[in-house]
Protein backbone atom coordinates (compact mmCIF):
# COMPACT_ATOMS: atom_id res chain seq x y z
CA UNK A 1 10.53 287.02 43.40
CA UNK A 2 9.16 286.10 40.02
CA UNK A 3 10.88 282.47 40.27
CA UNK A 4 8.98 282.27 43.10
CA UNK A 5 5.92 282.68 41.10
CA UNK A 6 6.29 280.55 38.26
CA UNK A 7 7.37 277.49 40.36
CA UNK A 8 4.63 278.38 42.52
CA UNK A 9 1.89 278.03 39.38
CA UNK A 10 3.50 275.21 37.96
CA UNK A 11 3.24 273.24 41.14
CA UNK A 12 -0.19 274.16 42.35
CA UNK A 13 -1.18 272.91 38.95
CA UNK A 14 0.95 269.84 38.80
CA UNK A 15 -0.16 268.76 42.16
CA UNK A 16 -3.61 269.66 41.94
CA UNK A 17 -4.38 268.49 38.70
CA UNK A 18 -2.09 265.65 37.56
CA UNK A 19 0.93 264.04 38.77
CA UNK A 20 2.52 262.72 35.77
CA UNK A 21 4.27 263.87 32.70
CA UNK A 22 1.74 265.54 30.69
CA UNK A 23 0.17 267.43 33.68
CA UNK A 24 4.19 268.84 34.14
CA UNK A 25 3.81 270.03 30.02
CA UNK A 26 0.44 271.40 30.55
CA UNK A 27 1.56 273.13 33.49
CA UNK A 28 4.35 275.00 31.91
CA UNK A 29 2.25 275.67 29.11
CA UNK A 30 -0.67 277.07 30.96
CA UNK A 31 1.85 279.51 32.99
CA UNK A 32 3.64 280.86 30.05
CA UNK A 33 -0.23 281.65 28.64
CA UNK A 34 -1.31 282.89 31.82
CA UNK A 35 2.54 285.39 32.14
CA UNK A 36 2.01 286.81 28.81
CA UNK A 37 -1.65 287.37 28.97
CA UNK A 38 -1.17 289.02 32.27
CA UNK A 39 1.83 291.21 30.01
CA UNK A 40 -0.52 292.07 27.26
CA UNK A 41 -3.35 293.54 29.79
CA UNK A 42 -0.35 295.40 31.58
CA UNK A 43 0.33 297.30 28.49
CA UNK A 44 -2.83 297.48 27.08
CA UNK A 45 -5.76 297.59 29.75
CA UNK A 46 -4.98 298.42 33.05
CA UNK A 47 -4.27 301.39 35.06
CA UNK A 48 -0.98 302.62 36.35
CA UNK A 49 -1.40 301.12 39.58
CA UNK A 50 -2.52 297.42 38.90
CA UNK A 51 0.37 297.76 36.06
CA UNK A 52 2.53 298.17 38.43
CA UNK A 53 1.42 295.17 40.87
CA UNK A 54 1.64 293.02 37.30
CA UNK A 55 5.04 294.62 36.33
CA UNK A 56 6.52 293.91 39.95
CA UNK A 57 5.29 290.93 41.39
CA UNK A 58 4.63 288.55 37.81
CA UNK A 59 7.46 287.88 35.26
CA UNK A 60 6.40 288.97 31.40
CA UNK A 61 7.07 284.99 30.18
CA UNK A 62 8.88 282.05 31.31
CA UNK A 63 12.49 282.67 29.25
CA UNK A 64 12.78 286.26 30.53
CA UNK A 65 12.24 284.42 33.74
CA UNK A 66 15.50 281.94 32.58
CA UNK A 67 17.24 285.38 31.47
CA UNK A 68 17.26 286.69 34.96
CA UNK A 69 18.72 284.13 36.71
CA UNK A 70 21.45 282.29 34.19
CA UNK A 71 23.64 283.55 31.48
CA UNK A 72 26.33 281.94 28.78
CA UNK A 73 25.39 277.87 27.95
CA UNK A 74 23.28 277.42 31.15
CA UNK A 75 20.81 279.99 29.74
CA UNK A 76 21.22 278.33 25.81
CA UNK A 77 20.15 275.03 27.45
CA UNK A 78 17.00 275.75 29.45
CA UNK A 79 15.76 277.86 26.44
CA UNK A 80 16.32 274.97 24.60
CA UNK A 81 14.54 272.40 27.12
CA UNK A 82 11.64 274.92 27.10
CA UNK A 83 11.55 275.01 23.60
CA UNK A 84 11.04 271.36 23.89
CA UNK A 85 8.73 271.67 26.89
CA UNK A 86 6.44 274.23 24.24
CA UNK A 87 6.70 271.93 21.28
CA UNK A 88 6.07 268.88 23.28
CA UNK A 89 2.70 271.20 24.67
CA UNK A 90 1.59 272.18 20.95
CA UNK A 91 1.29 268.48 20.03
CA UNK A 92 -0.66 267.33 23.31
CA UNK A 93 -3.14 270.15 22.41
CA UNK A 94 -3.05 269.71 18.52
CA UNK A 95 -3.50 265.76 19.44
CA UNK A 96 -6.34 266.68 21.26
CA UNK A 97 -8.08 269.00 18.84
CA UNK A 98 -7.72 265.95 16.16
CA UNK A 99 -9.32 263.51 18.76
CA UNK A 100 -12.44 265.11 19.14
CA UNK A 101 -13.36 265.66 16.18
C-alpha cells in the first residue's frame, strides 16, 4: 500500500506542476520531506490513533519504501539512483538559494 502512495505523490506533483526533468527531482524530493515529516509528528505529536493512520497507510521515507519491496543488488541500485535523485535535488535548491540573492 505505501508504493501506492509514494507513486501516487510523485505523480500528482509531476503532472500538476511540471512535466520535465526537474519537476521529476523536485517531486521525489518534496515526498521524501513530506514521508519523514509526517514520521517525526507520528512519534512526536500525535495521538495513538492518527499515529496509527500515519504508521499504516504512509511509508516513514522513500528507501524503507525500496527496502520493502527489493533485496540483494536490485535494492543497492535504487538506493544508489536515489542517492543521485537527492544530490541532484540539493543542488537545484542550493542553485536556487545562490540565484536570488
Amino acid at each position: 500500500m505505501d508504493i501506492v502512495i509514494v507513486l501516487l505523490v510523485i505523480f500528482i506533483v509531476v503532472f500538476c506542476f511540471k512535466r520535465s526533468f526537474s519537476g521529476f527531482i523536485y517531486a521525489v524530493g518534496a515526498s521524501e520531506i513530506l514521508f519523514r515529516l509526517l514520521s517525526f509528528l507520528r512519534v512526536r505529536l500525535f495521538s495513538s490513533d492518527i499515529a496509527n493512520f500515519i504508521a499504516k497507510y504512509f511509508p516513514e521515507n522513500i528507501p524503507a519504501v525500496i527496502g520493502n519491496y527489493t533485496e540483494g543488488i536490485i535494492y543497492e541500485v535504487l538506493i544508489w539512483i536515489f542517492v543521485g535523485i537527492m544530490i541532484i535535488f540539493e543542488f537545484y535548491t542550493i542553485r536556487i538559494f545562490l540565484k536570488k540573492r
